[in-house]
C-alpha atoms as a PDB file:
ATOM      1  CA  UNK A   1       0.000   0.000   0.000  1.00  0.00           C
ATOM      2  CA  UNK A   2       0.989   3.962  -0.892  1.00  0.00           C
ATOM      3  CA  UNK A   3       0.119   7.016  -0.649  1.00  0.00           C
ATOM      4  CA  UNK A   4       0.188   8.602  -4.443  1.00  0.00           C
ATOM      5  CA  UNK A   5      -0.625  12.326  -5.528  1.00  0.00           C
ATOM      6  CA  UNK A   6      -4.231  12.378  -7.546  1.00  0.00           C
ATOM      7  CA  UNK A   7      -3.647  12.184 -10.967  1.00  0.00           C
ATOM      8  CA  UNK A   8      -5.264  11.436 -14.675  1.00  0.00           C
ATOM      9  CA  UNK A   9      -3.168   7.805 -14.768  1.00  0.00           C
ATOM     10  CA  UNK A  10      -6.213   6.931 -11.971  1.00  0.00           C
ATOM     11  CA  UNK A  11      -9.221   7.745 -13.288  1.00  0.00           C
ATOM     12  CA  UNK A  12     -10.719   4.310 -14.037  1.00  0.00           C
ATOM     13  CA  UNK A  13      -9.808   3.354 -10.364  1.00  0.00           C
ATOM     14  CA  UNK A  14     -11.415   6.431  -8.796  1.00  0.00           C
ATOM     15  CA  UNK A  15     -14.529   6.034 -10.808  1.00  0.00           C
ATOM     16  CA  UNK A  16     -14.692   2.405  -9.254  1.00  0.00           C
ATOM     17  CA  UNK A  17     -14.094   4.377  -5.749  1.00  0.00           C
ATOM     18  CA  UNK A  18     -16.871   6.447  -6.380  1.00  0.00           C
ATOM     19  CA  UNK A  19     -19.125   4.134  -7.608  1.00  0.00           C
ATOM     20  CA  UNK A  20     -18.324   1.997  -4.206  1.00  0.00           C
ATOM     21  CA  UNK A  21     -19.423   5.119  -2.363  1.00  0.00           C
ATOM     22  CA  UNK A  22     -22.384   6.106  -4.382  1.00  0.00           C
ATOM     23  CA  UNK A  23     -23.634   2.488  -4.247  1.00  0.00           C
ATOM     24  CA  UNK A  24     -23.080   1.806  -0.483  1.00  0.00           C
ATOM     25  CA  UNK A  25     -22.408   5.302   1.613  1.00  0.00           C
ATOM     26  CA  UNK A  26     -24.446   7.926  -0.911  1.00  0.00           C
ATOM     27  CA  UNK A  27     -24.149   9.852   1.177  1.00  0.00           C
ATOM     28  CA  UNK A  28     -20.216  10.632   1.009  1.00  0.00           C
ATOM     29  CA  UNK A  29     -20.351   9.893  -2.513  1.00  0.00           C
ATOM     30  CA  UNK A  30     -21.313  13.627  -2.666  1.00  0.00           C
ATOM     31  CA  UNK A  31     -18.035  14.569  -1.988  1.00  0.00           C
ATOM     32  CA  UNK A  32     -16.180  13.159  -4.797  1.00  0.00           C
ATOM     33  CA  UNK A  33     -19.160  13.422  -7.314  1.00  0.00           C
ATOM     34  CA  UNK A  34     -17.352  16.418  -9.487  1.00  0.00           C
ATOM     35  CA  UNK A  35     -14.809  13.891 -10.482  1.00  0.00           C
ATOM     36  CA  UNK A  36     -17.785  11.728 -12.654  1.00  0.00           C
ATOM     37  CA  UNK A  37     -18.576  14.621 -14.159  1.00  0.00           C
ATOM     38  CA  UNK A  38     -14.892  16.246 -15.286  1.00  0.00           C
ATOM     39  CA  UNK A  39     -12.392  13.891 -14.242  1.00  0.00           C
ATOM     40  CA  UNK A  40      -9.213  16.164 -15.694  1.00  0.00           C
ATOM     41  CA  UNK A  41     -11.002  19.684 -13.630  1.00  0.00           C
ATOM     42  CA  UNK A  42     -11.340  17.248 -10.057  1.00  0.00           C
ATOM     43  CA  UNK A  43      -7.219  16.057 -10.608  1.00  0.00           C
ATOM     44  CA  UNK A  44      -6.728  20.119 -11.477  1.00  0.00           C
ATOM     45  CA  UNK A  45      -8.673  21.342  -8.637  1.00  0.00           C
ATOM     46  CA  UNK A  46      -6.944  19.200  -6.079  1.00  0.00           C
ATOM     47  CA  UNK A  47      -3.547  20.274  -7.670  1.00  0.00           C
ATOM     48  CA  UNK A  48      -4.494  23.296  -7.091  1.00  0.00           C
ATOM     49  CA  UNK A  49      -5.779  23.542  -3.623  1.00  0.00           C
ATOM     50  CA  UNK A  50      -2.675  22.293  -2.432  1.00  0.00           C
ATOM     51  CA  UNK A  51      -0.690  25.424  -4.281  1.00  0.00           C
ATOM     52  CA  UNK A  52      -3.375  27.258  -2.296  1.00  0.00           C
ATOM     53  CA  UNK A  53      -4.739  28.391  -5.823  1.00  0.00           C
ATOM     54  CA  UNK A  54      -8.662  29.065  -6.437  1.00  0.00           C
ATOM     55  CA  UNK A  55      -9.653  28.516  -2.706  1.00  0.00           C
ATOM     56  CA  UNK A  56     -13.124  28.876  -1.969  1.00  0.00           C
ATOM     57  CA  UNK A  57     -13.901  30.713   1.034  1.00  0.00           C
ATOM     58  CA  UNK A  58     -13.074  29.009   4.288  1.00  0.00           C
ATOM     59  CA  UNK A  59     -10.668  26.848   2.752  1.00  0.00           C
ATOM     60  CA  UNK A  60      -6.569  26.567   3.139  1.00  0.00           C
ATOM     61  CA  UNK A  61      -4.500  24.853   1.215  1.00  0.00           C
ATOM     62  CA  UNK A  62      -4.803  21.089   1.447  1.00  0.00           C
ATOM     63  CA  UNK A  63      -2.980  18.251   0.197  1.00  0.00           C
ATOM     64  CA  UNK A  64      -5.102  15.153  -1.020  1.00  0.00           C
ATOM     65  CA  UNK A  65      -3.504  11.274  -1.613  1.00  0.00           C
ATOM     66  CA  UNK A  66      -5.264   8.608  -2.492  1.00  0.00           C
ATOM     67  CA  UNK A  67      -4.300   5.108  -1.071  1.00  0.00           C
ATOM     68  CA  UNK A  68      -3.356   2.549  -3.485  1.00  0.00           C
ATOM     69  CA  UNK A  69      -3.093  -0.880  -3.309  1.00  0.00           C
ATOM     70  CA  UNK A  70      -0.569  -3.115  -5.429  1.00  0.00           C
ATOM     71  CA  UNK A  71      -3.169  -3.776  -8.290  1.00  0.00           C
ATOM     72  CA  UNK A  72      -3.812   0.315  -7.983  1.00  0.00           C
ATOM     73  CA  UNK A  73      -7.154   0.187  -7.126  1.00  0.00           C
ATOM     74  CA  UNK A  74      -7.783   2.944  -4.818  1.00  0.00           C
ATOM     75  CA  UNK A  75      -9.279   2.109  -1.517  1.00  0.00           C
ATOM     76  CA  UNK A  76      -9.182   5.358   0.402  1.00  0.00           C
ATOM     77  CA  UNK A  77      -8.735   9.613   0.194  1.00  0.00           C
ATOM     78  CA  UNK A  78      -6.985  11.452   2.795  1.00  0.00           C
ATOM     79  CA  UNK A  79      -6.745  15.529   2.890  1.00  0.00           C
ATOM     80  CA  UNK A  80      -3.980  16.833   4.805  1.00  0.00           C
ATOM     81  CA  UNK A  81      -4.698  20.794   5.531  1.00  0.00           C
ATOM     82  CA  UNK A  82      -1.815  23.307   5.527  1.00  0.00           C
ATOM     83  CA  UNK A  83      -3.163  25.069   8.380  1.00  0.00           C
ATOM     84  CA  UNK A  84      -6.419  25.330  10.305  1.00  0.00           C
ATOM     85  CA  UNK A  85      -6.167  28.730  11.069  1.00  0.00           C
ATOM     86  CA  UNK A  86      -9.984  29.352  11.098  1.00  0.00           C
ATOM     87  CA  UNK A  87     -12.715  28.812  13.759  1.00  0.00           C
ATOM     88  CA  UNK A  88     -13.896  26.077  11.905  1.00  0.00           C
ATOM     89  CA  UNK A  89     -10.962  24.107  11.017  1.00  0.00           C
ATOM     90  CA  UNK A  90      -9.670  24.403  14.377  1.00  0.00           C
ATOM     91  CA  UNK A  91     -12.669  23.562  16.233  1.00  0.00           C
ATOM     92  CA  UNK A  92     -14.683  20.799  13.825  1.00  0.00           C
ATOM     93  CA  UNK A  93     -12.533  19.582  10.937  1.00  0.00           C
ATOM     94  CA  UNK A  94      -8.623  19.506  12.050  1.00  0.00           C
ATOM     95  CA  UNK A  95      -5.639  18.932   9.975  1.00  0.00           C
ATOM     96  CA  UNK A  96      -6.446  15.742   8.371  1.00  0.00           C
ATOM     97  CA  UNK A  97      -9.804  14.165   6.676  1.00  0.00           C
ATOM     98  CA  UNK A  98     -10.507  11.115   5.353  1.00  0.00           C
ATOM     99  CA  UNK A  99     -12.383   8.689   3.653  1.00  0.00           C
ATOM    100  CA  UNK A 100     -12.173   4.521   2.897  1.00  0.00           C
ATOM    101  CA  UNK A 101     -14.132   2.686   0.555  1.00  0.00           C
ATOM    102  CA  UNK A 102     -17.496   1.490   1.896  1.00  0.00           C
ATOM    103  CA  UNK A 103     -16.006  -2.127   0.394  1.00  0.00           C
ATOM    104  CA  UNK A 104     -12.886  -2.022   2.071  1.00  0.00           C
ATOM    105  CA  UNK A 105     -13.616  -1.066   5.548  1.00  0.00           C
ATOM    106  CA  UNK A 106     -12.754  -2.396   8.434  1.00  0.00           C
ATOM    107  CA  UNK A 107      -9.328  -4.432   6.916  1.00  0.00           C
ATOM    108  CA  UNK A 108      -6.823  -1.804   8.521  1.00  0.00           C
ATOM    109  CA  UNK A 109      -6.775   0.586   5.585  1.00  0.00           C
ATOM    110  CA  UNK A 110      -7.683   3.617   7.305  1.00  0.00           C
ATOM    111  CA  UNK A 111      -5.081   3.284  10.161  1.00  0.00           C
ATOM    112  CA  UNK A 112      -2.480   2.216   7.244  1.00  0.00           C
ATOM    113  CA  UNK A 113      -3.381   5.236   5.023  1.00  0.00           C
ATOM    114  CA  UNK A 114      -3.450   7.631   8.695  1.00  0.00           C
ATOM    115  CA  UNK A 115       0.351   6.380   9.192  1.00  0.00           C
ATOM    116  CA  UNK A 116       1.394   6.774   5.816  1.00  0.00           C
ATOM    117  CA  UNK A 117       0.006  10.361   5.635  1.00  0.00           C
ATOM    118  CA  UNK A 118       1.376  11.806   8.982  1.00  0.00           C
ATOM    119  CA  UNK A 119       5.233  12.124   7.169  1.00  0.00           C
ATOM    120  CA  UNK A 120       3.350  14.280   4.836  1.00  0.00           C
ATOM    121  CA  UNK A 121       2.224  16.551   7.258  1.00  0.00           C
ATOM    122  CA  UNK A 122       5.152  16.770   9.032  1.00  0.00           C
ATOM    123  CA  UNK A 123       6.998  17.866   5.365  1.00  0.00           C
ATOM    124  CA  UNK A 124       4.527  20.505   5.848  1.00  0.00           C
ATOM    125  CA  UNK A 125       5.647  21.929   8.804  1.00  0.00           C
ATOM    126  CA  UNK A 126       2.754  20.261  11.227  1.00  0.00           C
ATOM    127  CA  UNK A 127       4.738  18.663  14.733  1.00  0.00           C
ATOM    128  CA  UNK A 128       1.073  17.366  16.095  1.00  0.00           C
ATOM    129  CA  UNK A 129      -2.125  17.378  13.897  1.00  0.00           C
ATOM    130  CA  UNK A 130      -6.189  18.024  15.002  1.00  0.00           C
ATOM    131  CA  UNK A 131      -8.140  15.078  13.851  1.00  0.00           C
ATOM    132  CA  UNK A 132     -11.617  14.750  14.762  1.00  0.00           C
ATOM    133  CA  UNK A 133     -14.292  12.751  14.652  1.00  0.00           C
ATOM    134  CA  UNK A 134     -18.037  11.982  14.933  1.00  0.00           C
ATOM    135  CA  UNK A 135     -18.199  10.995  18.811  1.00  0.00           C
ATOM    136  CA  UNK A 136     -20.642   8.174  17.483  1.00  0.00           C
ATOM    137  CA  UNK A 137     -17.945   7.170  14.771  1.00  0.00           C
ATOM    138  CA  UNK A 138     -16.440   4.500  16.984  1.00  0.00           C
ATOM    139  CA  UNK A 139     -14.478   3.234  13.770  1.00  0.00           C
ATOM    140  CA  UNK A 140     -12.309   6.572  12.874  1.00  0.00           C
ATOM    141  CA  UNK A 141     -11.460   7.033  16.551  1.00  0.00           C
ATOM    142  CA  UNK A 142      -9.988   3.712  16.924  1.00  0.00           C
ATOM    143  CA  UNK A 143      -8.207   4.414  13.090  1.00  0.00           C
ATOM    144  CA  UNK A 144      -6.833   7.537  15.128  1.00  0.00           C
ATOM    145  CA  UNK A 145      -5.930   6.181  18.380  1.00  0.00           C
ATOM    146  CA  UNK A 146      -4.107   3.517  16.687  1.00  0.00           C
ATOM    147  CA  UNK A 147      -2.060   6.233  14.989  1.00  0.00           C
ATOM    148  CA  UNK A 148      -1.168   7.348  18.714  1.00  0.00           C
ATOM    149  CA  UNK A 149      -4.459   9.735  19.174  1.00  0.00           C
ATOM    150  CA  UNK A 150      -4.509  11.483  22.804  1.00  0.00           C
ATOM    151  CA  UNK A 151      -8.072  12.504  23.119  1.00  0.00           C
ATOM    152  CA  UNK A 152      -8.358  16.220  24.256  1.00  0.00           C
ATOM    153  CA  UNK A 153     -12.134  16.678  24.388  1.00  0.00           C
ATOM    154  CA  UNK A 154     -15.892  16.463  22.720  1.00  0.00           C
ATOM    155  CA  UNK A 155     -17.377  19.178  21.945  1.00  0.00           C
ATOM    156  CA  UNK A 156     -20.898  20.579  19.813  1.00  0.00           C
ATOM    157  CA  UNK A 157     -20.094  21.756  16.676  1.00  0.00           C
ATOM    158  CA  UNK A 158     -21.228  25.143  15.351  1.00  0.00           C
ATOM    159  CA  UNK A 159     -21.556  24.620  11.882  1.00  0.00           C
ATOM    160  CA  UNK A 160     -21.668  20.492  12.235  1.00  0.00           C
ATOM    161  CA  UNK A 161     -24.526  20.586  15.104  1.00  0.00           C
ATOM    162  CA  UNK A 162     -23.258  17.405  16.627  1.00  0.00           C
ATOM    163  CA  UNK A 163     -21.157  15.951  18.740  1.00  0.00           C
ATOM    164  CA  UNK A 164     -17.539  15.652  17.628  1.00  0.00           C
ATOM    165  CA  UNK A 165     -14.622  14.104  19.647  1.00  0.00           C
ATOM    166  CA  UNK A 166     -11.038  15.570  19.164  1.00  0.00           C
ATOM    167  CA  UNK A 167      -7.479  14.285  19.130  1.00  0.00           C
ATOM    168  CA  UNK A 168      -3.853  15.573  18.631  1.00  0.00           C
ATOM    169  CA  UNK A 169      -1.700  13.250  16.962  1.00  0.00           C
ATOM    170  CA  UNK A 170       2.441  13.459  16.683  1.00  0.00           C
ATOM    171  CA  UNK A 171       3.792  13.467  13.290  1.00  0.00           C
ATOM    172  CA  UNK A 172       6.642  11.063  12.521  1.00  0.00           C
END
């Protein structure tokens, strides 16, 4: 398994990926729907965020990586943020996002692809990274506390109007 940079060389894998989410988590599958519809623009707007180029508002620059396995199917997305230098970001979201393929959940992927990506945030500049999580999301927080989470607190989101639990996490 790797970490690789999105790019065009993938696009018959990460249709498959979305197709796995629109199929079996729709409701994720929203998030990655611009690729079905311009696959070269999604590659070119994730380029692009991480260059901090075109941000929408709210947004910092953030590095995306897809993890691969050795056939190069792609089984999970992870976003590493610059920064969270916004109430947001700092409160509800973190440094680092991600998602694994409804299909290949619970096999160890997520903690793998967490491990792979904290180097990357570290070549960024990040010594410990925010990662939250839904408190009921049992399965993240054990993806993060296997990455060496220390939980700080739970708190009500403003904007995400639930209850989400936060963790620091060293990058090695």
């Amino acid at each position: 398994m790797k970490l690789v940079t999105p790019s065009s060389g993938y696009e018959k894998a990460f249709h498959a990926f979305y197709d796995d989410f629109s199929k079996n988590d729709p409701e994720n599958a929203n998030y990655y729907q611009a690729a079905k519809v311009d696959f070269s623009g999604y590659i070119q707007s994730l380029l692009d965020e991480s260059k901090g180029i075109n941000l929408r508002e709210g947004f910092v620059p953030c590095s995306h990586f897809w993890l691969v396995d050795s056939e190069q199917n792609i089984l999970g997305a992870i976003r590493v943020r610059h920064h969270i230098d916004n109430d947001f970001l700092a409160l509800e979201c973190g440094h680092i996002g991600y998602d694994i393929a409804p299909s290949h959940r619970r096999k160890g992927h997520g903690t793998t692809m967490l491990k792979l990506a904290l180097p990357r945030a570290k070549s960024l500049s990040i010594s410990k990274v925010l990662i939250t999580a839904d408190e009921d999301n049992l399965a993240s927080q054990k993806i993060i506390k296997a990455n060496g989470g220390q939980y700080e607190n739970t708190i009500v989101g403003k904007v995400n109007n639930w209850r989400i639990a936060r963790y620091w996490v060293e990058c090695k």
